[in-house]
PDB file of N, CA and C in Angstrom:
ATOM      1  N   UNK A   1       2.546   7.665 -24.066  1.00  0.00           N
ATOM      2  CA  UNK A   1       2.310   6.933 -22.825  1.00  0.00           C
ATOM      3  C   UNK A   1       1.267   7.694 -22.019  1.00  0.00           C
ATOM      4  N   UNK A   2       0.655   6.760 -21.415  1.00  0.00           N
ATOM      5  CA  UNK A   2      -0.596   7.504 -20.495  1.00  0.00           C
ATOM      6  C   UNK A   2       0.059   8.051 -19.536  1.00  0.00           C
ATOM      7  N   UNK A   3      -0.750   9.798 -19.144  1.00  0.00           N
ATOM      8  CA  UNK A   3       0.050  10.455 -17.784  1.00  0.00           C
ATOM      9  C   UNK A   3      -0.359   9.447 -16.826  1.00  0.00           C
ATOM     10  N   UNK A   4      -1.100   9.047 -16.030  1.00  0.00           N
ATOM     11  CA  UNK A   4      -1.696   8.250 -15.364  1.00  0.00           C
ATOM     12  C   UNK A   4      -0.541   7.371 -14.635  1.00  0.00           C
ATOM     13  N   UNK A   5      -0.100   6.791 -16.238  1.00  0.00           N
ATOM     14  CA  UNK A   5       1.052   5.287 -16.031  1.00  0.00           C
ATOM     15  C   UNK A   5       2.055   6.079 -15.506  1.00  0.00           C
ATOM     16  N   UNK A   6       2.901   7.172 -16.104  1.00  0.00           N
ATOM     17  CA  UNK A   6       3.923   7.694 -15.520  1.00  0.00           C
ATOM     18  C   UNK A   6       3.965   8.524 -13.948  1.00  0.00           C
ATOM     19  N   UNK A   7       2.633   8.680 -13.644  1.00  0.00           N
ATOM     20  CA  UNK A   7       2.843   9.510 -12.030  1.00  0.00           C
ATOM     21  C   UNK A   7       2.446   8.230 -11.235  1.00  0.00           C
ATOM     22  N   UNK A   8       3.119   7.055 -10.928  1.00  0.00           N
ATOM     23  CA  UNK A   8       2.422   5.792  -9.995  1.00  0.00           C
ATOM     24  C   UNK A   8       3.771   5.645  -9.001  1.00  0.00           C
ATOM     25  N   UNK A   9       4.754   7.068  -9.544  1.00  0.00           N
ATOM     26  CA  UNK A   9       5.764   6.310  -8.361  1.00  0.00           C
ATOM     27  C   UNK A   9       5.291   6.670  -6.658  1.00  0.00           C
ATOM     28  N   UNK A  10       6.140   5.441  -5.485  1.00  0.00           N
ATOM     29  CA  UNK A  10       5.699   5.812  -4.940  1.00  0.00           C
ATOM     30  C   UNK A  10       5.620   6.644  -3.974  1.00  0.00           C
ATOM     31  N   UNK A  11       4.804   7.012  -3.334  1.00  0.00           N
ATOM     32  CA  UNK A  11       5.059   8.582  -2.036  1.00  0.00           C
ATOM     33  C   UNK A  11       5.705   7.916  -0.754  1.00  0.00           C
ATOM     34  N   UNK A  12       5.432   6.615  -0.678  1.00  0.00           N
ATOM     35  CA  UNK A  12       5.535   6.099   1.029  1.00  0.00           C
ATOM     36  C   UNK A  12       4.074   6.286   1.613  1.00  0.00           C
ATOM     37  N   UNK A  13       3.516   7.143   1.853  1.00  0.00           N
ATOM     38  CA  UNK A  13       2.218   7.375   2.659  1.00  0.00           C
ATOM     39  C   UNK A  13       1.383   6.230   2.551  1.00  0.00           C
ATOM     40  N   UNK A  14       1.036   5.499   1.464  1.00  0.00           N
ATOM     41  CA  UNK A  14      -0.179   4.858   1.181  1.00  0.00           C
ATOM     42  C   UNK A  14       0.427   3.095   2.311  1.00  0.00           C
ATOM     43  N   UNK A  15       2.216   3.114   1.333  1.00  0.00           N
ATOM     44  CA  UNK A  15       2.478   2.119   1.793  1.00  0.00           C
ATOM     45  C   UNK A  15       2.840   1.777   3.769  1.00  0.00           C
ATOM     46  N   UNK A  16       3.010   3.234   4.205  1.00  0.00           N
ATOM     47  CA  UNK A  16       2.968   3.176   5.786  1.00  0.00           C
ATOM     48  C   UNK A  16       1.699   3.088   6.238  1.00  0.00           C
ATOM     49  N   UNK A  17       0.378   3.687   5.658  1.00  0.00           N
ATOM     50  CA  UNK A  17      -0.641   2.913   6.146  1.00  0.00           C
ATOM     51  C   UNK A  17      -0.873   1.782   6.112  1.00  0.00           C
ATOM     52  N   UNK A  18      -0.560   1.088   5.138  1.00  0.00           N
ATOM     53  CA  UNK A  18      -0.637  -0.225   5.022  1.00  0.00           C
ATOM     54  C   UNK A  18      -0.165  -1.319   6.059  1.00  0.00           C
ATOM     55  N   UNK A  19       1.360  -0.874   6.641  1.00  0.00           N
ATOM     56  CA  UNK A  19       2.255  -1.325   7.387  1.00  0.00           C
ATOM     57  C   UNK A  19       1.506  -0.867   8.703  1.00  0.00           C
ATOM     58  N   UNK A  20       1.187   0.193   9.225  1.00  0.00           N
ATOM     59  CA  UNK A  20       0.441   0.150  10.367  1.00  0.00           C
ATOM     60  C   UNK A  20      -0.922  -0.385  10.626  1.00  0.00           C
ATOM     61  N   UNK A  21      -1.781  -0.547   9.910  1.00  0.00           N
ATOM     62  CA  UNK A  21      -2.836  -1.023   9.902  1.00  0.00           C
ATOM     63  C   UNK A  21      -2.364  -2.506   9.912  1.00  0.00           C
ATOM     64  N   UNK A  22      -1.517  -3.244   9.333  1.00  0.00           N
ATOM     65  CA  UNK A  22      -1.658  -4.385   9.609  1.00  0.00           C
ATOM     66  C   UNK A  22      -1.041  -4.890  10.825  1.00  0.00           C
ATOM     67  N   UNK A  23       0.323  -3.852  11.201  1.00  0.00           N
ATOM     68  CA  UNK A  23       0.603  -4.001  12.351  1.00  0.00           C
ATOM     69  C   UNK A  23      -0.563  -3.932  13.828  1.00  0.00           C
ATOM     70  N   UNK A  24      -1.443  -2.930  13.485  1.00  0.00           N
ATOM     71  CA  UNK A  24      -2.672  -2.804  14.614  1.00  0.00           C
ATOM     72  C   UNK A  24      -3.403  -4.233  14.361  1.00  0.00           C
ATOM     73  N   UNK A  25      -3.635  -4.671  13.248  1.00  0.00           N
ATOM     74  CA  UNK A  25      -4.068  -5.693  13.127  1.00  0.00           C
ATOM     75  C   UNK A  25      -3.844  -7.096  13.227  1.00  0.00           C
ATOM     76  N   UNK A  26      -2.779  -7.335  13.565  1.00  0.00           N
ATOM     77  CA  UNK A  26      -2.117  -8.252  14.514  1.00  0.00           C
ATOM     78  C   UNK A  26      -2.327  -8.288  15.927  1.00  0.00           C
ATOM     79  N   UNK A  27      -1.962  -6.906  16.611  1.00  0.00           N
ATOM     80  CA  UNK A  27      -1.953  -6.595  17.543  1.00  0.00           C
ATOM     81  C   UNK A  27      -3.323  -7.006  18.428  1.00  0.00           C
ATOM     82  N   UNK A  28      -4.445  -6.846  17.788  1.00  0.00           N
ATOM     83  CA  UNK A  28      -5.852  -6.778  17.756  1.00  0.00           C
ATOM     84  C   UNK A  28      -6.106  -8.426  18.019  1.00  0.00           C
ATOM     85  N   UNK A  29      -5.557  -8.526  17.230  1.00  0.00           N
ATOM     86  CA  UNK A  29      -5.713 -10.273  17.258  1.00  0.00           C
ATOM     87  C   UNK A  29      -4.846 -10.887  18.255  1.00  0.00           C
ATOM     88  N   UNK A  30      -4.099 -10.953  18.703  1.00  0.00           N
ATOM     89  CA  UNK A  30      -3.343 -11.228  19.915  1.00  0.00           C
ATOM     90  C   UNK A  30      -4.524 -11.073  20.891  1.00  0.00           C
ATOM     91  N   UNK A  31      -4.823  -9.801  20.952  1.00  0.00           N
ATOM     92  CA  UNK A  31      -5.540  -9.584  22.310  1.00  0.00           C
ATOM     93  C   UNK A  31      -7.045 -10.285  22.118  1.00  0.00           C
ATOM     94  N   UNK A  32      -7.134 -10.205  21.164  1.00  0.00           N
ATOM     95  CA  UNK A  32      -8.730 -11.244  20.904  1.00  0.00           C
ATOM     96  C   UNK A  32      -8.729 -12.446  21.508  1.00  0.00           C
ATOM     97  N   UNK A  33      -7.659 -13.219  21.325  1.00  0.00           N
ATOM     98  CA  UNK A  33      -6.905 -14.671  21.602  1.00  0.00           C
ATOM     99  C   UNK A  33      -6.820 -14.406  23.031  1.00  0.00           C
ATOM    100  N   UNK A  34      -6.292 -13.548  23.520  1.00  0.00           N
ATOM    101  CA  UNK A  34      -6.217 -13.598  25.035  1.00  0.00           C
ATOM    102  C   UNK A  34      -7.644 -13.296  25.513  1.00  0.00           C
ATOM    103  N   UNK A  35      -8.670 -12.417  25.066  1.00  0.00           N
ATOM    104  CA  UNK A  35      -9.672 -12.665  25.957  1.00  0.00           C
ATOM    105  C   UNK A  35     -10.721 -13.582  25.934  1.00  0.00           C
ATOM    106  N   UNK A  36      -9.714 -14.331  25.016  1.00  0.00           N
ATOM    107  CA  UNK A  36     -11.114 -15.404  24.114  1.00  0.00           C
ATOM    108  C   UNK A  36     -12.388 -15.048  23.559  1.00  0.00           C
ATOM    109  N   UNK A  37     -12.243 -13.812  22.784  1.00  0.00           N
ATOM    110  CA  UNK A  37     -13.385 -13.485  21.979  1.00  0.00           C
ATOM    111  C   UNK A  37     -14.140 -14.298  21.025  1.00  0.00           C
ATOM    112  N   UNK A  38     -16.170 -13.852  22.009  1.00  0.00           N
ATOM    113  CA  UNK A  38     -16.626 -14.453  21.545  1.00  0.00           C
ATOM    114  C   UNK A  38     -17.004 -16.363  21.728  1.00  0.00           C
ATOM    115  N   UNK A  39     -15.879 -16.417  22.945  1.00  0.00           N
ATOM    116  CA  UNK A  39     -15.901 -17.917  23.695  1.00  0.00           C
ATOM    117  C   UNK A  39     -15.965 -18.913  22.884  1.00  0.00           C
ATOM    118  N   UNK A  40     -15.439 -19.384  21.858  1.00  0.00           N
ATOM    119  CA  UNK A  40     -15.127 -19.815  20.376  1.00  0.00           C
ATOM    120  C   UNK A  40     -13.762 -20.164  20.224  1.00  0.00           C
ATOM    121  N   UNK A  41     -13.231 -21.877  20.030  1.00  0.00           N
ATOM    122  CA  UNK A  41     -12.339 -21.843  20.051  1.00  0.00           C
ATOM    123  C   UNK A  41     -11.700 -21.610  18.735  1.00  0.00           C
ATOM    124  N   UNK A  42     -11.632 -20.100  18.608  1.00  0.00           N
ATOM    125  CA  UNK A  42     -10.964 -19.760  17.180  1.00  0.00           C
ATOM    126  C   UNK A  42      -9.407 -18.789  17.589  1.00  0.00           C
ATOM    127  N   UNK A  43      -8.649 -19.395  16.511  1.00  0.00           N
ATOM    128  CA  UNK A  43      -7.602 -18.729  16.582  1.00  0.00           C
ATOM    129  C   UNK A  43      -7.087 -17.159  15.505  1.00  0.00           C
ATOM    130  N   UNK A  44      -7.554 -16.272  16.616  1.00  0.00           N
ATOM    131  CA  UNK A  44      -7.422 -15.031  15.905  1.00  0.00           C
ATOM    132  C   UNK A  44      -6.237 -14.647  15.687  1.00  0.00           C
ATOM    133  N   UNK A  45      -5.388 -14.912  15.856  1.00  0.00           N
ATOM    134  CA  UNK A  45      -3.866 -14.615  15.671  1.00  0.00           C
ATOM    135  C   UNK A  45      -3.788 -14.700  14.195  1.00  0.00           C
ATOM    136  N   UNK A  46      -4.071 -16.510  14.118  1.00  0.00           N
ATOM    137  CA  UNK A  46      -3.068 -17.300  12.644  1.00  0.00           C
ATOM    138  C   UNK A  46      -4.395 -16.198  11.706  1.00  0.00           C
ATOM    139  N   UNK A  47      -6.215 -16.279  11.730  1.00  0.00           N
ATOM    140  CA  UNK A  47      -6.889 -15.731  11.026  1.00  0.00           C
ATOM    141  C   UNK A  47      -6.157 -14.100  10.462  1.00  0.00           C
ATOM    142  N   UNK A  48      -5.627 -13.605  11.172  1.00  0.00           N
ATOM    143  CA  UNK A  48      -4.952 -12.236  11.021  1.00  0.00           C
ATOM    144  C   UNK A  48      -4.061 -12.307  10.042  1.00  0.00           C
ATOM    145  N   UNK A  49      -3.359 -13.724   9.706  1.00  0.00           N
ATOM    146  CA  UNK A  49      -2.466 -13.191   8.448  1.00  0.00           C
ATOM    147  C   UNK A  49      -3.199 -13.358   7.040  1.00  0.00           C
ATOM    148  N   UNK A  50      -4.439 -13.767   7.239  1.00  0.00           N
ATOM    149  CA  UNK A  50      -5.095 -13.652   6.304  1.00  0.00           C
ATOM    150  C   UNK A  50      -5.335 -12.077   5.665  1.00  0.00           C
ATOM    151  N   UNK A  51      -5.742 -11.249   6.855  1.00  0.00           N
ATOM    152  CA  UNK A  51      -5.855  -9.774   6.680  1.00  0.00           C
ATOM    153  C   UNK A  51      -4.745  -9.975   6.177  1.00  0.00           C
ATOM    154  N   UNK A  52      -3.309  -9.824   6.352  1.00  0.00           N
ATOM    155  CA  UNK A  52      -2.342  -8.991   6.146  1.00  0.00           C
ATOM    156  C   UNK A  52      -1.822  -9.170   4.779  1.00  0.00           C
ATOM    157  N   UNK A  53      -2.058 -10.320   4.187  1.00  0.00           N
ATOM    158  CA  UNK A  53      -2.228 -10.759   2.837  1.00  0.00           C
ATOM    159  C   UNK A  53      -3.014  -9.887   1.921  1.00  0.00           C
ATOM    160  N   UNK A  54      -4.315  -9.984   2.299  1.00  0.00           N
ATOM    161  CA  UNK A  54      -4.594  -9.177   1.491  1.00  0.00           C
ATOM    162  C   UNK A  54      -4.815  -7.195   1.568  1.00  0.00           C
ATOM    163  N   UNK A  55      -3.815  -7.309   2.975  1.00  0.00           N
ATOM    164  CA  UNK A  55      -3.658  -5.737   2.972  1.00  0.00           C
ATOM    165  C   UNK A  55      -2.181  -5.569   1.895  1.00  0.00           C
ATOM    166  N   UNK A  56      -1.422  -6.472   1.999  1.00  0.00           N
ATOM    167  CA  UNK A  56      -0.269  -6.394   0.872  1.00  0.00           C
ATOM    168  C   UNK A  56      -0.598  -6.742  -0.504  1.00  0.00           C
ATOM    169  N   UNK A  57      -1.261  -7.193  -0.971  1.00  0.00           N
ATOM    170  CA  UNK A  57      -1.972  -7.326  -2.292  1.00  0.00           C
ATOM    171  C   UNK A  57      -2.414  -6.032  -2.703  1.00  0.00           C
ATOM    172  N   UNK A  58      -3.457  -5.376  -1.774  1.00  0.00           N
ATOM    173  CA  UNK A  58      -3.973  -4.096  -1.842  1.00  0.00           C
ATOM    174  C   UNK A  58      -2.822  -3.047  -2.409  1.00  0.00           C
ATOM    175  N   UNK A  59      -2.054  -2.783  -1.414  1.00  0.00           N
ATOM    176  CA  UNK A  59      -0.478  -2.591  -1.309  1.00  0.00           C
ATOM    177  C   UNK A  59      -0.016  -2.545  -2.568  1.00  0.00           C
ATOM    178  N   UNK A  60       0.389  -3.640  -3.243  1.00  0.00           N
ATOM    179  CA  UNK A  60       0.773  -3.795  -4.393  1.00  0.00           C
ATOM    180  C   UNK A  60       0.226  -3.399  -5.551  1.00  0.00           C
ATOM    181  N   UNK A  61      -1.042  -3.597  -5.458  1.00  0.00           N
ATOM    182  CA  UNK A  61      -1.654  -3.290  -6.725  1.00  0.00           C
ATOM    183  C   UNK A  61      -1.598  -2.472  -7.731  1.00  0.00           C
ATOM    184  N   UNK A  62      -1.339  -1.241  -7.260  1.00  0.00           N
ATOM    185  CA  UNK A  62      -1.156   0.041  -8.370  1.00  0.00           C
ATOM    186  C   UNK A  62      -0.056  -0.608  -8.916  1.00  0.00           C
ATOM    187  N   UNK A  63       1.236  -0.986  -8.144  1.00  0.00           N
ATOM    188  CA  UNK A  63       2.361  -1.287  -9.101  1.00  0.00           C
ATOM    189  C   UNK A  63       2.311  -2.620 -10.001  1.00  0.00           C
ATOM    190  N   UNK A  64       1.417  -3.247  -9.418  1.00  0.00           N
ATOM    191  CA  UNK A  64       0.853  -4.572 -10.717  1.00  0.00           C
ATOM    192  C   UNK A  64       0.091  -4.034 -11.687  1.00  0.00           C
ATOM    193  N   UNK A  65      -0.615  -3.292 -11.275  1.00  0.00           N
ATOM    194  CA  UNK A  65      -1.363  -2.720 -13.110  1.00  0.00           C
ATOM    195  C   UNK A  65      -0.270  -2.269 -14.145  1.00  0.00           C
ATOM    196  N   UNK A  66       0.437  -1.165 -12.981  1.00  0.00           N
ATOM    197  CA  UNK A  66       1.761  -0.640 -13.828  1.00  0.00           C
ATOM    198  C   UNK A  66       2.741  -1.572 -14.736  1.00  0.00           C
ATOM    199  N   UNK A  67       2.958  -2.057 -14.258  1.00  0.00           N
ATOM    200  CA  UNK A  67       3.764  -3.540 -14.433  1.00  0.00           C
ATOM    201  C   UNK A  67       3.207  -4.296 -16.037  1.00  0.00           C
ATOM    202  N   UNK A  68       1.910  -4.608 -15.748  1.00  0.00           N
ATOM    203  CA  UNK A  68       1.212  -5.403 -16.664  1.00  0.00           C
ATOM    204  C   UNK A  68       0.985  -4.263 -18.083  1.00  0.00           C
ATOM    205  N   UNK A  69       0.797  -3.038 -17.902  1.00  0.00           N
ATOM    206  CA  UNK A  69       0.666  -1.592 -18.797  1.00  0.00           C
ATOM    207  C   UNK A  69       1.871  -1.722 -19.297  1.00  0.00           C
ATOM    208  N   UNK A  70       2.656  -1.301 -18.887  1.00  0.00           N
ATOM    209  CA  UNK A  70       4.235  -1.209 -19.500  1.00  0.00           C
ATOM    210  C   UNK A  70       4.483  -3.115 -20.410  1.00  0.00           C
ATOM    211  N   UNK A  71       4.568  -3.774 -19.725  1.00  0.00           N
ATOM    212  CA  UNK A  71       4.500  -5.421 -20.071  1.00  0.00           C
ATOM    213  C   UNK A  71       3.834  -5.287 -21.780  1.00  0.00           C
ATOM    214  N   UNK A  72       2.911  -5.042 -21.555  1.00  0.00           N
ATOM    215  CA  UNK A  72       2.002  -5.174 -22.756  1.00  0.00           C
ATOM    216  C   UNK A  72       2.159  -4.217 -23.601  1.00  0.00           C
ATOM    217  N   UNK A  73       3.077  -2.821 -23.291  1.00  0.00           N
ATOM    218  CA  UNK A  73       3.258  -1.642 -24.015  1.00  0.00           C
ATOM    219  C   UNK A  73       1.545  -0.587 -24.544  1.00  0.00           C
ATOM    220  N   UNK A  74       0.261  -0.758 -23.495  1.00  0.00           N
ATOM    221  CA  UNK A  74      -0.337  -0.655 -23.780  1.00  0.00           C
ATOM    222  C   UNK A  74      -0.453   1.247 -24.283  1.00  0.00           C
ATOM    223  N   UNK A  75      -0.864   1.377 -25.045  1.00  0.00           N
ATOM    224  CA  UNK A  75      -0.881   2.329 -25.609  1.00  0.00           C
ATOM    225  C   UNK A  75      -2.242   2.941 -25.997  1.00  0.00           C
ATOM    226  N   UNK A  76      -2.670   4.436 -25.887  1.00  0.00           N
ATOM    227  CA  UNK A  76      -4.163   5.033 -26.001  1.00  0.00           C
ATOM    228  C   UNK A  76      -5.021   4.562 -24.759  1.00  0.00           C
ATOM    229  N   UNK A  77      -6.318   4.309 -24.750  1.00  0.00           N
ATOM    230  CA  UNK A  77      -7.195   4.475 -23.638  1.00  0.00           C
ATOM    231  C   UNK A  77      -7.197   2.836 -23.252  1.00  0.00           C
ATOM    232  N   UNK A  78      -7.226   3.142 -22.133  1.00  0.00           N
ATOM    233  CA  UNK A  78      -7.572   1.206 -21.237  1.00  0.00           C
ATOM    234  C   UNK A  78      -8.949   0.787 -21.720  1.00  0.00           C
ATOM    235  N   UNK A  79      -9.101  -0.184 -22.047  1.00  0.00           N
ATOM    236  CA  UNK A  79     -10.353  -0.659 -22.361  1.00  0.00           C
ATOM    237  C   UNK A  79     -10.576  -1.622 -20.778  1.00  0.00           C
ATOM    238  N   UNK A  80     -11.991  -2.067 -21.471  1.00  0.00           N
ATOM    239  CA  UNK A  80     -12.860  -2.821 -19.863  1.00  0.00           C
ATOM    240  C   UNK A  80     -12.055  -4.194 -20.069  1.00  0.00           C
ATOM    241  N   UNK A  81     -11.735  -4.827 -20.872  1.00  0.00           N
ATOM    242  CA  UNK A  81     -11.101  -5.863 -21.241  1.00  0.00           C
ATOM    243  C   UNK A  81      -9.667  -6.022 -20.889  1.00  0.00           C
ATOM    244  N   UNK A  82      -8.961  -4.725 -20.680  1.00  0.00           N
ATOM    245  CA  UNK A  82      -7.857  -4.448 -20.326  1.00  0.00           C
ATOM    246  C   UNK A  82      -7.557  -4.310 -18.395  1.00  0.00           C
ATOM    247  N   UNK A  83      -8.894  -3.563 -18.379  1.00  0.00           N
ATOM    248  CA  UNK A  83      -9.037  -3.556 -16.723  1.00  0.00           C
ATOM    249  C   UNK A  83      -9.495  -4.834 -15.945  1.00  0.00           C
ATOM    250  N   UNK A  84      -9.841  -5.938 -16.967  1.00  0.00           N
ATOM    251  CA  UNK A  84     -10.533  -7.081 -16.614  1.00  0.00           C
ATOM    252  C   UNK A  84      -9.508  -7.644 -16.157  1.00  0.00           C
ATOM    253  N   UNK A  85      -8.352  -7.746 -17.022  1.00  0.00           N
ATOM    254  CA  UNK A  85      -7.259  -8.743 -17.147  1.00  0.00           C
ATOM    255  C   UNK A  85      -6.498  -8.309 -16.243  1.00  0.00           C
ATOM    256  N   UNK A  86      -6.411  -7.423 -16.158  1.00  0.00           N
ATOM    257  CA  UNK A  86      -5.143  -6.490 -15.209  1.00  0.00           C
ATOM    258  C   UNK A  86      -5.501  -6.580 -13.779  1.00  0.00           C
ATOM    259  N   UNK A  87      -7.243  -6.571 -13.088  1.00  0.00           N
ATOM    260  CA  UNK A  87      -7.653  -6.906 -12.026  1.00  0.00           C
ATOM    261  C   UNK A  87      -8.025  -8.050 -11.731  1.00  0.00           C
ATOM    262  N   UNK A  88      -8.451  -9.216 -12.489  1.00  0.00           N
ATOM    263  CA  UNK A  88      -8.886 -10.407 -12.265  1.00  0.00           C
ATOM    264  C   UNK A  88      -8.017 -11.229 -11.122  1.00  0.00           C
ATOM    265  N   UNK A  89      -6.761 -11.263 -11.423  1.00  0.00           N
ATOM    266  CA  UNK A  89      -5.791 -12.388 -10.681  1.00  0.00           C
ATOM    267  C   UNK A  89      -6.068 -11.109  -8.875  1.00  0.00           C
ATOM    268  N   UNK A  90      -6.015 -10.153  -9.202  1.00  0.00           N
ATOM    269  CA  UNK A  90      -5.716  -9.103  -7.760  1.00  0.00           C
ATOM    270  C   UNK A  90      -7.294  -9.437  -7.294  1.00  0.00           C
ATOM    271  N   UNK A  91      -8.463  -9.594  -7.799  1.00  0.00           N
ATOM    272  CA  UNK A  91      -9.901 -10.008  -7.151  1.00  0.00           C
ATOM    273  C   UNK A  91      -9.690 -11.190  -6.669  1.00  0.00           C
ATOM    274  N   UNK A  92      -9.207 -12.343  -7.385  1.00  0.00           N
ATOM    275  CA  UNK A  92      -9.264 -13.661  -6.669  1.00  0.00           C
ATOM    276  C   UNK A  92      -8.085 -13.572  -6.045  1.00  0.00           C
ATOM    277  N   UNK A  93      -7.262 -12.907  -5.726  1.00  0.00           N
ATOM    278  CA  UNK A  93      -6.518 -13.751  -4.494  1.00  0.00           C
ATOM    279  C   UNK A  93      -6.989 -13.223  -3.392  1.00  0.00           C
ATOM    280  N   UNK A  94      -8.084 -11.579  -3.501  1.00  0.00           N
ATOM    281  CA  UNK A  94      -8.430 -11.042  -2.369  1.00  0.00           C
ATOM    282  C   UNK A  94      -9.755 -12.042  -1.432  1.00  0.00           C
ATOM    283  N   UNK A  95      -9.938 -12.247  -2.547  1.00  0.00           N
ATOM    284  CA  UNK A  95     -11.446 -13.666  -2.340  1.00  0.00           C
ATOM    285  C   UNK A  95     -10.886 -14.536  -2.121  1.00  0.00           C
ATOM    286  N   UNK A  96     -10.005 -15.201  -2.221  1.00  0.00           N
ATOM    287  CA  UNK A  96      -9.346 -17.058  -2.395  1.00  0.00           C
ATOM    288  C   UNK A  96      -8.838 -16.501  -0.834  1.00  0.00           C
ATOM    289  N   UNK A  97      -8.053 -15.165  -0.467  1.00  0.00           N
ATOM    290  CA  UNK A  97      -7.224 -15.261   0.953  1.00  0.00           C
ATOM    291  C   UNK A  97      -8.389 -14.922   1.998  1.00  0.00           C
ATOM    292  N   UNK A  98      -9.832 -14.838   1.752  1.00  0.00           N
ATOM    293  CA  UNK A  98     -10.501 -14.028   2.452  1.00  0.00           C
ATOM    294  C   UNK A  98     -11.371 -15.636   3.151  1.00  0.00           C
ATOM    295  N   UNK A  99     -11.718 -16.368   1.547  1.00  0.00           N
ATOM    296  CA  UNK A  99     -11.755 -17.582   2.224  1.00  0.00           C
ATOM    297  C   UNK A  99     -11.056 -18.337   2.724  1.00  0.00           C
ATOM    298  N   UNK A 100     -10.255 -18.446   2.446  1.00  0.00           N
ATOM    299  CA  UNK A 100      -9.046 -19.422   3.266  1.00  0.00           C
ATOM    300  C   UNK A 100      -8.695 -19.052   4.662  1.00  0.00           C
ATOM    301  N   UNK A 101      -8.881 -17.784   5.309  1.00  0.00           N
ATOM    302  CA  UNK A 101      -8.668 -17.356   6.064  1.00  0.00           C
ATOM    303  C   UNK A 101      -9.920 -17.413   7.035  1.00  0.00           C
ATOM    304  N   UNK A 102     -11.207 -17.342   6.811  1.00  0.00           N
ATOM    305  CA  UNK A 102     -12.656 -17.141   7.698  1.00  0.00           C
ATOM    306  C   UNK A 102     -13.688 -18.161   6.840  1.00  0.00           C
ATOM    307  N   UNK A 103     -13.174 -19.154   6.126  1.00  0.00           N
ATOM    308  CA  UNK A 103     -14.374 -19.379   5.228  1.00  0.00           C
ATOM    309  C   UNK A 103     -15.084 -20.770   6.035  1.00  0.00           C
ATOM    310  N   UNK A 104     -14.269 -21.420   7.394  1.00  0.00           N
ATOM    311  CA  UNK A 104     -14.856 -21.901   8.232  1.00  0.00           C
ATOM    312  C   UNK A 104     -16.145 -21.496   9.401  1.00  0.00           C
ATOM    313  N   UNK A 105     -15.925 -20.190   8.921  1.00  0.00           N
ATOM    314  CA  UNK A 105     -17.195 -19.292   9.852  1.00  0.00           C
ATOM    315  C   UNK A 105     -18.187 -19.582   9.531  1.00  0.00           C
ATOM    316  N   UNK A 106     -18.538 -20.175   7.953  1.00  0.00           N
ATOM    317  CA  UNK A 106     -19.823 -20.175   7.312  1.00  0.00           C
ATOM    318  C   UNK A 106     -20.651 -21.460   8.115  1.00  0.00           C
ATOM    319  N   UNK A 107     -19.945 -22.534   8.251  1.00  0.00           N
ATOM    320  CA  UNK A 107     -20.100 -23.593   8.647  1.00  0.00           C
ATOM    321  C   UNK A 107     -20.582 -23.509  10.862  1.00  0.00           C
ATOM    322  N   UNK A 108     -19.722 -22.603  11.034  1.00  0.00           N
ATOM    323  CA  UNK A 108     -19.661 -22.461  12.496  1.00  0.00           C
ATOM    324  C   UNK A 108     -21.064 -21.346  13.177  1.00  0.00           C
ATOM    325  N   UNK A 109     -21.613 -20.640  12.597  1.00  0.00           N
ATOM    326  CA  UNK A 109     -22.197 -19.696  12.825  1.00  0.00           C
ATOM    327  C   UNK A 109     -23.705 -19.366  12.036  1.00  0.00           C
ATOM    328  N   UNK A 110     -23.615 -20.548  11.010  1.00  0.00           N
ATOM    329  CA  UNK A 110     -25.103 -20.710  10.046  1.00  0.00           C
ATOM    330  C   UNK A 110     -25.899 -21.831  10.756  1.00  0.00           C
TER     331      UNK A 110
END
């Protein structure tokens, strides 16, 4: 088994940044909404759980590769084909939540 795969348990640290940053990032957005940033009737609040989506995806990720490694029993060196598969679904949901979340800006601001 790869050392790699076996040291992914976790510390906490990575995942309390995660949890505070998105907590500031809420927070942020509240107050955007109250000063009406930008004089735009956009709602920065609901846009914020878009962040937080893909700050928990982020979040997750090491333990989804892990997951999919063990799954597959992969064994010897990761190939690019292996890292393809294992990151593909974690790229598009960071893209699919990034549009879904701001992808009306393109339209508002071009």
């Amino acid at each position: 088994m790869n050392k790699k795969i076996e040291n992914i348990d976790p510390s906490g640290k990575r995942e309390i940044y995660y949890l505070l940053l998105g907590f500031f990032t809420a927070l942020i957005s509240v107050y955007l909404d109250s000063i009406q940033f930008l004089e735009v009737d956009i709602n920065w609040f609901q846009r914020s759980g878009s962040l937080l989506v893909i700050l928990g995806v982020i979040s997750e990720s090491k333990y989804i590769a892990k997951t999919i490694r063990e799954f597959y029993q992969v064994s010897g060196p990761i190939t690019k084909l292996h890292k393809l598969s294992m990151h593909s679904g974690f790229i598009m949901a960071l893209i699919g939540t990034f549009i879904w979340g701001y992808g009306d800006f393109v339209n508002k601001f071009l």
